[in-house]
Protein backbone atom coordinates (compact mmCIF):
# COMPACT_ATOMS: atom_id res chain seq x y z
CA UNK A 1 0.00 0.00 0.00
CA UNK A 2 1.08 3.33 -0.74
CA UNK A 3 1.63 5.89 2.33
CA UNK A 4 2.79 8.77 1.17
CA UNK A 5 3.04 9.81 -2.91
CA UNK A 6 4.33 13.35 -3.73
CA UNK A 7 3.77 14.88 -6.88
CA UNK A 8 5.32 18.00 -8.09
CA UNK A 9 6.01 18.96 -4.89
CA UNK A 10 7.97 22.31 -3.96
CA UNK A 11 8.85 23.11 -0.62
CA UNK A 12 10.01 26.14 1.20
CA UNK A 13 8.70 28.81 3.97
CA UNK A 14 6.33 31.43 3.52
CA UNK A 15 6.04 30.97 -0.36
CA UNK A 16 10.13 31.03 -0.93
CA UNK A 17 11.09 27.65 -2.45
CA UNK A 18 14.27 25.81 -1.29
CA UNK A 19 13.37 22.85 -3.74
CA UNK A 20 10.64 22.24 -6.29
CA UNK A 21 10.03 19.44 -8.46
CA UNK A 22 9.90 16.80 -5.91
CA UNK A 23 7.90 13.47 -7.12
CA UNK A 24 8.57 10.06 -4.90
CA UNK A 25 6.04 7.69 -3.10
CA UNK A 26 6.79 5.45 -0.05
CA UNK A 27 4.91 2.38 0.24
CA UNK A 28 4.57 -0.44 3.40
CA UNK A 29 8.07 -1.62 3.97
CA UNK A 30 9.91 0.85 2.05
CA UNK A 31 13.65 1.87 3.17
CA UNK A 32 14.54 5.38 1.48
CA UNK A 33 16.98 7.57 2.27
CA UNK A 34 16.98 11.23 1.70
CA UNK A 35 20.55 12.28 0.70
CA UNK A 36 22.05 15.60 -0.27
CA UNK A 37 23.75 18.31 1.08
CA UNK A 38 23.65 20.84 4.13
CA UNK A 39 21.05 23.59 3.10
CA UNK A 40 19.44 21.49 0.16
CA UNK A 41 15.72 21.56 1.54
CA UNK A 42 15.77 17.78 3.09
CA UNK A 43 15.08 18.99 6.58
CA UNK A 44 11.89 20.82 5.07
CA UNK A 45 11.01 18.23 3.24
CA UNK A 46 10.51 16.20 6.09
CA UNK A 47 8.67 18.79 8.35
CA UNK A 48 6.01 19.48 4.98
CA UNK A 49 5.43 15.90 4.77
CA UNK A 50 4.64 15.85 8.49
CA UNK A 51 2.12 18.76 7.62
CA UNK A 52 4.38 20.94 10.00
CA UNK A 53 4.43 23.43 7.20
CA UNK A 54 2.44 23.74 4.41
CA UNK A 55 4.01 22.85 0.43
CA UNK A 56 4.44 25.81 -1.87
CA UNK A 57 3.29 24.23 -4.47
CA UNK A 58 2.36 20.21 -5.91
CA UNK A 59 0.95 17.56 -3.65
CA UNK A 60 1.15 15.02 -0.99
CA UNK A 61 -1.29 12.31 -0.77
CA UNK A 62 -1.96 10.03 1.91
CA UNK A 63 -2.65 6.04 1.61
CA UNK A 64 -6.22 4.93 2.69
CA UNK A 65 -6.85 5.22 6.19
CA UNK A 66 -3.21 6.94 6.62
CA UNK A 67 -2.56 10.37 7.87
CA UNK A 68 0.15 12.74 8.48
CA UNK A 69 -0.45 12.72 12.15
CA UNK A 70 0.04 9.07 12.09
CA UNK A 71 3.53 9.50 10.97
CA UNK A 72 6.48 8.44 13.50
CA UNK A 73 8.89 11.54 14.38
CA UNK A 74 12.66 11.52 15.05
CA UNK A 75 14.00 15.14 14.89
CA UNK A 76 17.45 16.13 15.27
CA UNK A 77 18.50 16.20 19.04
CA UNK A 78 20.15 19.18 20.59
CA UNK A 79 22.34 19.22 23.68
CA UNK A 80 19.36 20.32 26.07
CA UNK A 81 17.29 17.34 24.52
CA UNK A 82 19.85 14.87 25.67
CA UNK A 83 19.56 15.98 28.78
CA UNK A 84 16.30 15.50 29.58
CA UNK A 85 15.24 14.63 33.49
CA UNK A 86 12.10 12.20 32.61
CA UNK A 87 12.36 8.50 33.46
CA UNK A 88 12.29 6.54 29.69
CA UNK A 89 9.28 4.88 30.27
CA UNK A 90 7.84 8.86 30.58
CA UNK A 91 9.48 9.58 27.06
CA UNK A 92 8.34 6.54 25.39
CA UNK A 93 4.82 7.13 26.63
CA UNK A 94 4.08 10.26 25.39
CA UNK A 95 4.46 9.40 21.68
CA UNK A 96 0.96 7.82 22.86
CA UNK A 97 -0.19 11.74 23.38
CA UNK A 98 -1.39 12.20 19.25
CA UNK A 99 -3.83 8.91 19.71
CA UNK A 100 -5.80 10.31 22.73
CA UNK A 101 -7.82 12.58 21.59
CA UNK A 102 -8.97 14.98 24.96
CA UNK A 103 -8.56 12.45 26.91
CA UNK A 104 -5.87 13.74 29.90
CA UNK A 105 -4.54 10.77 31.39
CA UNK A 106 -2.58 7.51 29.72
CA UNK A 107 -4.94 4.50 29.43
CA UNK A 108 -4.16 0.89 29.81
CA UNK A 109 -4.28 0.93 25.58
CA UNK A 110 -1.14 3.63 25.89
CA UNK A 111 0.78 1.80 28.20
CA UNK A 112 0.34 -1.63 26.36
CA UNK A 113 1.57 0.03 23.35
CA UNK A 114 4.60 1.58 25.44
CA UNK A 115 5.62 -1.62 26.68
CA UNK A 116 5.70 -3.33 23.42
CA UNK A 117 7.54 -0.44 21.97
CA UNK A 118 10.28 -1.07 24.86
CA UNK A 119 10.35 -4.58 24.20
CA UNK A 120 10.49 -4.06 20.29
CA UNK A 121 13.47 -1.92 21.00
CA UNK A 122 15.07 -4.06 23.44
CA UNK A 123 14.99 -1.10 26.47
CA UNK A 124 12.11 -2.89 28.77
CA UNK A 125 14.82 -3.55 31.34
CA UNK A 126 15.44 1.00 31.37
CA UNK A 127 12.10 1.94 31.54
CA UNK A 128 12.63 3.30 35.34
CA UNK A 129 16.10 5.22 34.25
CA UNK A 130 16.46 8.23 33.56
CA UNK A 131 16.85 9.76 30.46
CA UNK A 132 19.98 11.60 30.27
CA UNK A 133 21.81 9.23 32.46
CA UNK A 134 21.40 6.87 29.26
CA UNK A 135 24.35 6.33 26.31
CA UNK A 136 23.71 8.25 23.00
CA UNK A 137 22.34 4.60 21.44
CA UNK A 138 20.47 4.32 23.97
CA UNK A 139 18.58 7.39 24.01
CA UNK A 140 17.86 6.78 20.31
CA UNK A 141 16.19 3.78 20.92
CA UNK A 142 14.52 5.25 23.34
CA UNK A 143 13.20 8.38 20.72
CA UNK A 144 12.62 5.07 17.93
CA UNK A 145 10.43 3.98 20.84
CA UNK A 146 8.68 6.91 21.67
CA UNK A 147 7.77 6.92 17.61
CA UNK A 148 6.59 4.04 17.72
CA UNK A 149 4.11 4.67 20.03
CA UNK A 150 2.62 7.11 17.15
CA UNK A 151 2.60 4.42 14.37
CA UNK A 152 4.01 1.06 13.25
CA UNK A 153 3.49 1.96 9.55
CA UNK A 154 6.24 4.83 9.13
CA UNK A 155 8.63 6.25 10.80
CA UNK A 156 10.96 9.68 10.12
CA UNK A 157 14.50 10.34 11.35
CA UNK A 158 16.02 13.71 10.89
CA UNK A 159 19.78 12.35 10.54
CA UNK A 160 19.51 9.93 13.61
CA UNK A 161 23.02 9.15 13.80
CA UNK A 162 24.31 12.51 14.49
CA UNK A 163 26.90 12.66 17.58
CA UNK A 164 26.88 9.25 18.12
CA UNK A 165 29.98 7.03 18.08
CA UNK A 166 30.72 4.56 15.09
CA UNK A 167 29.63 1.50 17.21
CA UNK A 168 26.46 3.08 18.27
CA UNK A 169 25.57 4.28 14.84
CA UNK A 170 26.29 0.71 13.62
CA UNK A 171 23.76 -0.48 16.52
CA UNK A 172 21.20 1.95 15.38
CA UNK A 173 21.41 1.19 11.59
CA UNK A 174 20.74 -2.45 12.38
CA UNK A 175 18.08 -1.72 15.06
CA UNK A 176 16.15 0.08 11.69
CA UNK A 177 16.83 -2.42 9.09
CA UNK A 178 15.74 -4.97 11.70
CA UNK A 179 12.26 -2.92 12.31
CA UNK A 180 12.00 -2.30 8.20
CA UNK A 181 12.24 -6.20 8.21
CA UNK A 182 10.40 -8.07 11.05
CA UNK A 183 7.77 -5.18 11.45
CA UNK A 184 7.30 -4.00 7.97
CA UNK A 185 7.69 -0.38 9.37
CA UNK A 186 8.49 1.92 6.65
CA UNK A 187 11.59 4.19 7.40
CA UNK A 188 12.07 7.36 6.04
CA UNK A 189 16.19 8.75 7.04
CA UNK A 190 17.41 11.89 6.02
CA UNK A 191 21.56 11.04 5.88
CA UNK A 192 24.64 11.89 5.11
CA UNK A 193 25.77 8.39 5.62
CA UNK A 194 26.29 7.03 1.89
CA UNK A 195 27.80 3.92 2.35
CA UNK A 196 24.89 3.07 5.20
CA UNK A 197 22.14 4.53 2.26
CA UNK A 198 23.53 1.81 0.33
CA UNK A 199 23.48 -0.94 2.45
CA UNK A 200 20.13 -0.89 3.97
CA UNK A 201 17.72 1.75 2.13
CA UNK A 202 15.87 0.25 -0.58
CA UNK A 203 15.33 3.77 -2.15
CA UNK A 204 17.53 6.78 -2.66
CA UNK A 205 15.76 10.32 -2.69
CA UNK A 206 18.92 12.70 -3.66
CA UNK A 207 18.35 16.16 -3.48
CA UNK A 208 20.87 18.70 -4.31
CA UNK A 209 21.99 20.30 -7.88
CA UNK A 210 19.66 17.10 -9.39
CA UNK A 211 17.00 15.23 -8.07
CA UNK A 212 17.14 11.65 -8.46
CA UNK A 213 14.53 9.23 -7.01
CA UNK A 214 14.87 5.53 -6.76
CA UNK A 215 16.28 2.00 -6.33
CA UNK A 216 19.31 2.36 -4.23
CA UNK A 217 20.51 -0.27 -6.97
CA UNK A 218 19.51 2.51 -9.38
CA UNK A 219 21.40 5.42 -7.68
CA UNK A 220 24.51 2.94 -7.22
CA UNK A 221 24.59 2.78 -11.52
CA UNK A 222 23.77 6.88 -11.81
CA UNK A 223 26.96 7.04 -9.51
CA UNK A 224 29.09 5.51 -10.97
CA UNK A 225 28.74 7.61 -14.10
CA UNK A 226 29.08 10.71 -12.16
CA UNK A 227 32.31 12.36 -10.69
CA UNK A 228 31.49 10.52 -7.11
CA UNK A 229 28.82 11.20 -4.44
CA UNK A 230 25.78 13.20 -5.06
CA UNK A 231 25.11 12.74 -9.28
CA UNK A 232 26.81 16.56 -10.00
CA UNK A 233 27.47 15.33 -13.66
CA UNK A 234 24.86 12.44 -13.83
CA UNK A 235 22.92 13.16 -17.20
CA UNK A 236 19.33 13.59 -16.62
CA UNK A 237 17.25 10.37 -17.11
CA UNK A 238 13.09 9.46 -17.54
CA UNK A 239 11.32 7.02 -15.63
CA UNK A 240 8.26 6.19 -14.10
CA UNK A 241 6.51 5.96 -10.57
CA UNK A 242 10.07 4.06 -9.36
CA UNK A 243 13.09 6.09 -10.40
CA UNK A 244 12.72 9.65 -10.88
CA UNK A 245 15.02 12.32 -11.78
CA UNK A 246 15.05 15.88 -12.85
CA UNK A 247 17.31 18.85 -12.91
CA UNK A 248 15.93 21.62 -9.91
């Protein structure tokens, strides 16, 4: 099933576009990662499809039954984020908070989910620590938890990996490939990890000089005819719904 398709799609703030031209769709058990560099628009991609701010043009469409709000949220984390005085069980649980409605207080439905989240992301035995007492993996389990909670259909990650150590960045990589596999959850990564994009994503958006969307197979080939990382001098190619490319 298809989650999210986006057609056209320019993105920006108050009616300046960063990036325009944007067409990719992410279906159940997709992989992609968004690639390109610093200042390229990925970051606002992310926060339009999350309906955080609105598209300056072209569309997003939802799957049947699937909204934005039912999206799974990583941001970036800042220093004061890491640092955090709530117990994890407290952090994972309020990723419950979108699927309450006006209710005030967690329900037996909220903490189910928690738990399973926990035990999904193999932190059950910290659920009474606190927080910022935690390793950098851990706390991004945690955060994978706490989106979770929101959605086991997709999940986005605003360049998860940042200002962790190579071991714990390995950890997390595997902790997502093994969530895109045994769950089906669909992960959407914005990274500047290429050689992880590679590995585990089973679709490349690129956004930068060109746009490129698809197969990370597909991105591999359009590579290797270009002058290295990020398809500067990659000739412009058609395709359909699965590989699309275009000059911004």
């Amino acid at each position: 099933m298809e989650l999210i398709t986006c057609e056209k799609l320019s993105v920006g703030y108050e009616g300046k576009r960063i990036v325009s031209g944007i067409d990719f769709c992410v279906c159940d058990g997709d992989y992609l990662c968004i690639l390109g560099p610093n200042g390229a628009g990925k970051t606002t991609l992310m926060k339009t499809l999350l309906g955080l701010i609105p598209p300056v043009a072209g569309r997003i469409s939802y799957g049947e039954g699937f909204s934005a709000r039912q999206i799974g949220y990583l941001p970036q984390q800042s220093l004061v984020q890491r640092d955090f005085p709530a117990s994890v069980k407290e952090i994972v649980l309020s990723g419950c908070t979108g699927r309450m409605g006006m209710r005030m207080f967690y329900g037996k439905e909220e903490k189910n989910r928690a738990e399973s989240a926990m035990a999904a992301l193999a932190i059950s035995s910290l659920k009474n620590r606190c927080y910022r007492e935690l390793s950098g993996g851990q706390q991004q389990r945690v955060l994978i938890a706490r989106a979770l909670c929101a959605t086991e259909k997709l999940i986005l990650l605003d360049e998860p990996a940042s200002g962790l150590d190579p071991g714990a960045t390995d950890e997390l990589y595997k902790t997502l490939a093994e969530l895109n596999r045994s769950n089906g959850t669909a992960i959407i990564m914005i990274s500047h990890d290429i050689a992880a994009a590679r590995r585990y994503a089973s679709h490349i958006l690129y956004i930068g000089d060109n746009l490129f969307f698809g197969s990370a197979s597909e991105y591999a080939a359009l590579e290797s005819l270009s002058e290295g990382p990020g398809l500067q001098t990659a000739g412009s190619v058609s395709s359909t719904h699965k590989g699309v490319k275009r000059n911004v």
